[in-house]
Protein backbone atom coordinates (compact mmCIF):
# COMPACT_ATOMS: atom_id res chain seq x y z
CA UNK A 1 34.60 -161.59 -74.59
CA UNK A 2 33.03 -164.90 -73.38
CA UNK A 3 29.30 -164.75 -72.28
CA UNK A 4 27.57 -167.48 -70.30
CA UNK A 5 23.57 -167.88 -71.15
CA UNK A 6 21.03 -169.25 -69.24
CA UNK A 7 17.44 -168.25 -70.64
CA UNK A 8 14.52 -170.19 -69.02
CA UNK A 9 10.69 -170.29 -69.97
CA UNK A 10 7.75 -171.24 -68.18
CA UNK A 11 4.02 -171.82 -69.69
CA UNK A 12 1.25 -172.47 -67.12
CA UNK A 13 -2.29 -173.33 -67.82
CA UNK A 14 -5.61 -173.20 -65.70
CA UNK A 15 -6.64 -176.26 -67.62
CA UNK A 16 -4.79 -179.63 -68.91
CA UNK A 17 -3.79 -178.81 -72.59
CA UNK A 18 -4.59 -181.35 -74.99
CA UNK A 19 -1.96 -181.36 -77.11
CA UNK A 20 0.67 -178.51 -77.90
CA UNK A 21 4.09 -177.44 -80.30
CA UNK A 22 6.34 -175.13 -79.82
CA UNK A 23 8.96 -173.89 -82.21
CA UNK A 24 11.73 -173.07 -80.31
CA UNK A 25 14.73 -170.06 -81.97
CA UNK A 26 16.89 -170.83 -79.37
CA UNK A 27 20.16 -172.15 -80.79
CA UNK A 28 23.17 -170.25 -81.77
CA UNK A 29 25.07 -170.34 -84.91
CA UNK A 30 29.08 -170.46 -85.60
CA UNK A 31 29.97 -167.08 -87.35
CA UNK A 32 32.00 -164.06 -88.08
CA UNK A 33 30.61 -162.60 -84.84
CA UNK A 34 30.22 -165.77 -82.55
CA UNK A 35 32.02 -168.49 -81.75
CA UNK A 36 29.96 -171.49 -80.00
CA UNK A 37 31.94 -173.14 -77.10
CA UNK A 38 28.75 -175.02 -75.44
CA UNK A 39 25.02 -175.19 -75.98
CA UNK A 40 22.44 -177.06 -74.53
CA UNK A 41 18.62 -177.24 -74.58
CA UNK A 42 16.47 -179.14 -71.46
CA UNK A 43 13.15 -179.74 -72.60
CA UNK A 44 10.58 -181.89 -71.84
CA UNK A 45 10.31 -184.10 -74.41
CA UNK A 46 12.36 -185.12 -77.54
CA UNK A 47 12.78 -182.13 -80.04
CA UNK A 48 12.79 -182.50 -83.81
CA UNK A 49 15.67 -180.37 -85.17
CA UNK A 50 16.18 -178.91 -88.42
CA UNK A 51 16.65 -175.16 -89.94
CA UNK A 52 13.83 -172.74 -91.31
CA UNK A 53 13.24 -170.99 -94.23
CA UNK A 54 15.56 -168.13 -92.69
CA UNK A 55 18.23 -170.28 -92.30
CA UNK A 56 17.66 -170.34 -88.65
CA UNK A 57 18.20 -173.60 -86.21
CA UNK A 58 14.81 -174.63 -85.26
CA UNK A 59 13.87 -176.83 -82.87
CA UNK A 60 9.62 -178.55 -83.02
CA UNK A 61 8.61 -179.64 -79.50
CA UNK A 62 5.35 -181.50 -79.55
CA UNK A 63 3.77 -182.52 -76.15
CA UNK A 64 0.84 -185.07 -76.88
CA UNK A 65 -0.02 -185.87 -73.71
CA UNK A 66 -2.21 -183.88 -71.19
CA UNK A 67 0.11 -181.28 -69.49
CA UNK A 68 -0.22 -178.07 -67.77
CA UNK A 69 2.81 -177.35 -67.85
CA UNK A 70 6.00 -176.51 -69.84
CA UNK A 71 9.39 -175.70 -68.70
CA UNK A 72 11.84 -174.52 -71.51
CA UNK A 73 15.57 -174.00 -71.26
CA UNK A 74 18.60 -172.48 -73.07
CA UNK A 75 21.99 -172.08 -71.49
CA UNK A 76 25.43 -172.39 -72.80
CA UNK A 77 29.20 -170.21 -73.21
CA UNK A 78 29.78 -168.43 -76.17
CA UNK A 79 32.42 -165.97 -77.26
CA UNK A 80 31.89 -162.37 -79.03
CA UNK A 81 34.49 -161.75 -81.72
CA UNK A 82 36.07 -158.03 -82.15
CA UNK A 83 34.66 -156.97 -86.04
CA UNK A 84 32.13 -159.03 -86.78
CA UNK A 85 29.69 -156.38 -86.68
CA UNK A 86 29.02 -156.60 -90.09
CA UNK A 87 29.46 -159.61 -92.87
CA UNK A 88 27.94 -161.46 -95.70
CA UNK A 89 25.88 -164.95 -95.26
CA UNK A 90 26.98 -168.00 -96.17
CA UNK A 91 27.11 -169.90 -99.70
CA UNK A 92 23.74 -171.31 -99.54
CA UNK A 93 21.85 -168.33 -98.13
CA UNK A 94 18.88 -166.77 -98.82
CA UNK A 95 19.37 -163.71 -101.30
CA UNK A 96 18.87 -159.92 -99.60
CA UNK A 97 16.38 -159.11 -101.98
CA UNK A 98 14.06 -161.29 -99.88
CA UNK A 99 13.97 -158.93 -96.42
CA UNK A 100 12.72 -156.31 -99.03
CA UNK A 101 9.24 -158.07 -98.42
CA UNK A 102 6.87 -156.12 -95.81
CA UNK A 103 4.98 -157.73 -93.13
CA UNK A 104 1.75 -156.83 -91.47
CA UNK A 105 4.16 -155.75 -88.46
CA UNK A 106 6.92 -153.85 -90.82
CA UNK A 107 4.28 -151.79 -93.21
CA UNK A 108 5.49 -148.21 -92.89
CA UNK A 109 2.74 -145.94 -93.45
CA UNK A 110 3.14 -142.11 -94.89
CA UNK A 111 4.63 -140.38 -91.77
CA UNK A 112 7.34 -143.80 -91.56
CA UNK A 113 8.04 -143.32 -95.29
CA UNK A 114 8.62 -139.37 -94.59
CA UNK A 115 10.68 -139.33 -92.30
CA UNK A 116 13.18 -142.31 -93.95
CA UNK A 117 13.20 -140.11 -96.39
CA UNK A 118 14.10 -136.77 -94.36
CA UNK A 119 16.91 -138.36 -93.02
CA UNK A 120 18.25 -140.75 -96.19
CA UNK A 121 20.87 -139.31 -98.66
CA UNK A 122 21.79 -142.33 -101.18
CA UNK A 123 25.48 -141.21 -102.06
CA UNK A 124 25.83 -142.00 -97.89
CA UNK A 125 23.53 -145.12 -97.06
CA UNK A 126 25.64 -146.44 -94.00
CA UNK A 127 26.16 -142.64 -92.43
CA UNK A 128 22.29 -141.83 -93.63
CA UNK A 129 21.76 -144.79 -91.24
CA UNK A 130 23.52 -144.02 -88.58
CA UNK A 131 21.40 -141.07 -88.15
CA UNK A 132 17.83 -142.60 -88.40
CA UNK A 133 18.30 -144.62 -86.13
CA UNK A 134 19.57 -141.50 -83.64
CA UNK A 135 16.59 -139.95 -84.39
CA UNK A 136 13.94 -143.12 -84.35
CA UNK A 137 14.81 -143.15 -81.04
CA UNK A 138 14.39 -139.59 -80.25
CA UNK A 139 11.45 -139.75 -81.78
CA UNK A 140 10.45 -142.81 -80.00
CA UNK A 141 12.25 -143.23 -76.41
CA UNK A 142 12.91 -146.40 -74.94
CA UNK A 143 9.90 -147.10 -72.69
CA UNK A 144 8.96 -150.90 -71.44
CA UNK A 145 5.51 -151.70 -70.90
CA UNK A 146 4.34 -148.99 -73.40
CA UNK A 147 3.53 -151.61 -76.55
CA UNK A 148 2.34 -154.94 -77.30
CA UNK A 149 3.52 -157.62 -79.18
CA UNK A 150 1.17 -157.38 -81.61
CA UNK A 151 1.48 -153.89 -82.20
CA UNK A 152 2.75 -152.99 -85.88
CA UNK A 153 5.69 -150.73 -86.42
CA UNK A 154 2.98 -147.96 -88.16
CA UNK A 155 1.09 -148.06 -84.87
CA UNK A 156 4.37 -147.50 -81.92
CA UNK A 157 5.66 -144.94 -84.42
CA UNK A 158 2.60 -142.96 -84.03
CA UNK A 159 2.80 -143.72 -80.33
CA UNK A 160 6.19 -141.86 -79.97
CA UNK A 161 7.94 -144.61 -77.94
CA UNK A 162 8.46 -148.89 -77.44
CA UNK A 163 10.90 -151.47 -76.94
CA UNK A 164 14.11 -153.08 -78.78
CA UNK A 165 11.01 -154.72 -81.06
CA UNK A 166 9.26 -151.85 -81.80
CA UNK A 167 12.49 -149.87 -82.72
CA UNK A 168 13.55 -152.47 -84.84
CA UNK A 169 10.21 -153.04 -86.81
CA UNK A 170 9.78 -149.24 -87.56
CA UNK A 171 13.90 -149.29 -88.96
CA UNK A 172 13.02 -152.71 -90.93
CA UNK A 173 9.51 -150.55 -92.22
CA UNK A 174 12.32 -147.44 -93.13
CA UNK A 175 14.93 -149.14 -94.96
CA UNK A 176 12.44 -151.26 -96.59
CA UNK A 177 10.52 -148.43 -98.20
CA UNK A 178 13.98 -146.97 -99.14
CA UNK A 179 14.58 -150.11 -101.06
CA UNK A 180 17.15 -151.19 -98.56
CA UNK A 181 16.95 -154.72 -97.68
CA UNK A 182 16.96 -155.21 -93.66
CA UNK A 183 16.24 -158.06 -91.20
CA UNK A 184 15.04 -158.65 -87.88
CA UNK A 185 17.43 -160.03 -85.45
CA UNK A 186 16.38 -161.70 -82.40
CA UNK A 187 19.13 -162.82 -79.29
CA UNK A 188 20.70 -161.38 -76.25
CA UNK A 189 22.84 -158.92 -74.74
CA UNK A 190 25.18 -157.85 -71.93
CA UNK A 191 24.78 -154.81 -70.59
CA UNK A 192 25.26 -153.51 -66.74
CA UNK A 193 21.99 -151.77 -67.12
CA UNK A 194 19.55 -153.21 -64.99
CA UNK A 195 16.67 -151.58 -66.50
CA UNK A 196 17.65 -153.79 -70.09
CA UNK A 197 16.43 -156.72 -70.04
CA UNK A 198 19.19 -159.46 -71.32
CA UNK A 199 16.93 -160.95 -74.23
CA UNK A 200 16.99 -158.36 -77.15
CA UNK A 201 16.30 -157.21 -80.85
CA UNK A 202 18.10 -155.39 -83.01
CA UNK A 203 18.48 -155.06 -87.27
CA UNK A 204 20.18 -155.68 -90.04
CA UNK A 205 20.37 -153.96 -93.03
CA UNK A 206 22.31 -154.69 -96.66
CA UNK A 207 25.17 -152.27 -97.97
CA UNK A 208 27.46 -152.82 -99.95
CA UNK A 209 27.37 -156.43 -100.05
CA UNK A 210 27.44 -156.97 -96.49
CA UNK A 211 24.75 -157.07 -93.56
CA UNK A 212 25.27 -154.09 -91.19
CA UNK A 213 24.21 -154.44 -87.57
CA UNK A 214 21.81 -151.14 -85.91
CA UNK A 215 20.97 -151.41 -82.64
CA UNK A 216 18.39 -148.84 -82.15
CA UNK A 217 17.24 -149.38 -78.27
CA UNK A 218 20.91 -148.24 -77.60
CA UNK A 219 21.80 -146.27 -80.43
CA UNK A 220 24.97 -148.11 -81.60
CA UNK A 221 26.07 -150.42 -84.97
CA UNK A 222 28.58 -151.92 -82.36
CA UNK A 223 27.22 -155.80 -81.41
CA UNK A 224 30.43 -156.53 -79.22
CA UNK A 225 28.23 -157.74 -76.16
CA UNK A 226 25.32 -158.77 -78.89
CA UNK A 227 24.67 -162.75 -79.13
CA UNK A 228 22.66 -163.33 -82.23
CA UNK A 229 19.92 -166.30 -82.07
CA UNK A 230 17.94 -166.11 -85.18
CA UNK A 231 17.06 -163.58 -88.26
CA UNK A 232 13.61 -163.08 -90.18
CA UNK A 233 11.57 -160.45 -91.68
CA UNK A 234 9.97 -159.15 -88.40
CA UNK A 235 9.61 -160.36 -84.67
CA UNK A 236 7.18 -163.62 -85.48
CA UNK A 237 9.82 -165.34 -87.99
CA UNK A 238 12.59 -164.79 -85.33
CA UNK A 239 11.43 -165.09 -82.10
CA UNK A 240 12.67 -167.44 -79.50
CA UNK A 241 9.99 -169.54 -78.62
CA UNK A 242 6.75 -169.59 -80.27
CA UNK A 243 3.49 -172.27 -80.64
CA UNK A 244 0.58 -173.60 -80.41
CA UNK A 245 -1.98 -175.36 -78.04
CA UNK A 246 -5.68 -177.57 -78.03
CA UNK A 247 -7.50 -176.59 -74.68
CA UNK A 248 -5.66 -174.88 -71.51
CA UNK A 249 -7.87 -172.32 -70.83
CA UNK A 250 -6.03 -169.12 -69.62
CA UNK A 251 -2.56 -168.88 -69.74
CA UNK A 252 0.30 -167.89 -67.58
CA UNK A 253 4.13 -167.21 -69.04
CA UNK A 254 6.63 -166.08 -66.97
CA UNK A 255 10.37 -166.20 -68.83
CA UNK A 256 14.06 -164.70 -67.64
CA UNK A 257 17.26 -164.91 -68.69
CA UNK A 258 20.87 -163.78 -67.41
CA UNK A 259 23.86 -162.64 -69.38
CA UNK A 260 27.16 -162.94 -67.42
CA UNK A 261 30.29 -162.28 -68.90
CA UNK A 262 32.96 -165.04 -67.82
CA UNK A 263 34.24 -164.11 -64.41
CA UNK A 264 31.81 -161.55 -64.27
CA UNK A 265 28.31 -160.93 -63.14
CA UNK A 266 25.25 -159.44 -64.62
């Protein structure tokens, strides 16, 4: 399957900002899974690239120049390989043992810890899985608008319900207390769904010497119309575009990006 990309955000602000840098997640990597046929960014000013401590392409836009506004934008083809929905890293990557670490939004709390446990049997860790993640999001349905951001995965658990990120940091908080290493993905996906929104999160978690995809929001380990972007331990390390501004006063984001399968149409 070949999926065409085009993923554009928009920062307004009531006030000129002094100065600003934003660290932009927004490139796609060659792998098992993905194969990149074009990629481009258009940004406003020249980028400095290089790769982050997750291994992720990173791209550092710094505007030093009034502005009040910034225009940010991703498009490009790339095609989905058949059974690449789970594989090891490269040479030079970072060992698993490192997504064991929690983060202030991955820090399961008793009732997360319980019920990892309810569901867990070690002599089945993949099938074990399978069926947290069934039941995560039975326990917590698929409802946008219902979290935050900032919220942690202890907090939408309690809630009983969130969005691909809040799935995905309350499986990272389960696996993790399990002692089961397991990342945060960050990218896009196809879907005919109109309610789904085409950017997405899902996990990854590391069995048997491989990283195993979960996509909890729709209940599958099957990334065939997945395109990954970036990995980290939670939402902040892999999102797509994140910074940092002097002055602006309020501000006003509006972002939205389409997933079309070639001769196709989302």
């Amino acid at each position: 399957m070949q999926l065409t990309i085009e993923h554009k955000t928009c920062f307004s602000y009531q006030d000129p900002v002094t100065q600003s840098t934003q660290y932009l997640r927004l490139t796609p990597q060659d792998s098992a899974h993905q194969r990149i046929i074009s990629w481009e960014l258009r940004l406003p000013g020249e980028a400095v690239c290089t790769t982050d401590a997750w291994g992720n392409v990173l791209h550092v836009l710094t505007l030093d120049t009034p502005h009040q506004a910034i225009e940010i934008e991703a498009r490009g083809v790339v095609e989905i390989i058949d059974g690449g929905e789970f594989a090891a890293d490269g040479a030079n990557a970072l060992s698993p043992l490192v997504f064991l670490r929690q983060s202030a939004l991955t820090l399961p709390d008793e009732a997360i810890r319980d019920f990892a446990r309810r569901y867990y049997r070690p002599e089945a860790p993949l099938e074990s899985l399978e069926r947290l993640m069934g039941e995560l999001l039975l326990k917590m349905p698929w409802q946008p608008g219902s979290t935050r951001v900032t919220d942690c995965a202890a907090k939408v658990f309690a809630a009983g319900s969130g969005v691909c990120q809040d799935h995905s940091h309350v499986f990272l908080a389960c696996c993790r207390s399990l002692q089961i290493p397991a990342r945060y993905v960050s990218g896009y996906l196809y879907t005919d769904n109109v309610e789904h929104v085409a950017t997405h999160a899902w996990a990854e978690a590391w069995i048997d010497d491989s990283w195993h995809s979960f996509d909890i929001t729709n209940n599958t380990r099957s990334i065939r119309q997945h395109l990954k972007l970036a990995v980290g331990v939670d939402y902040l390390d892999a999102c797509p575009v994140r910074g940092m501004r002097l002055g602006g006063g309020s501000e006003d984001m509006q972002a939205v990006a389409a997933v079309q399968q070639v001769n196709s149409q989302q």
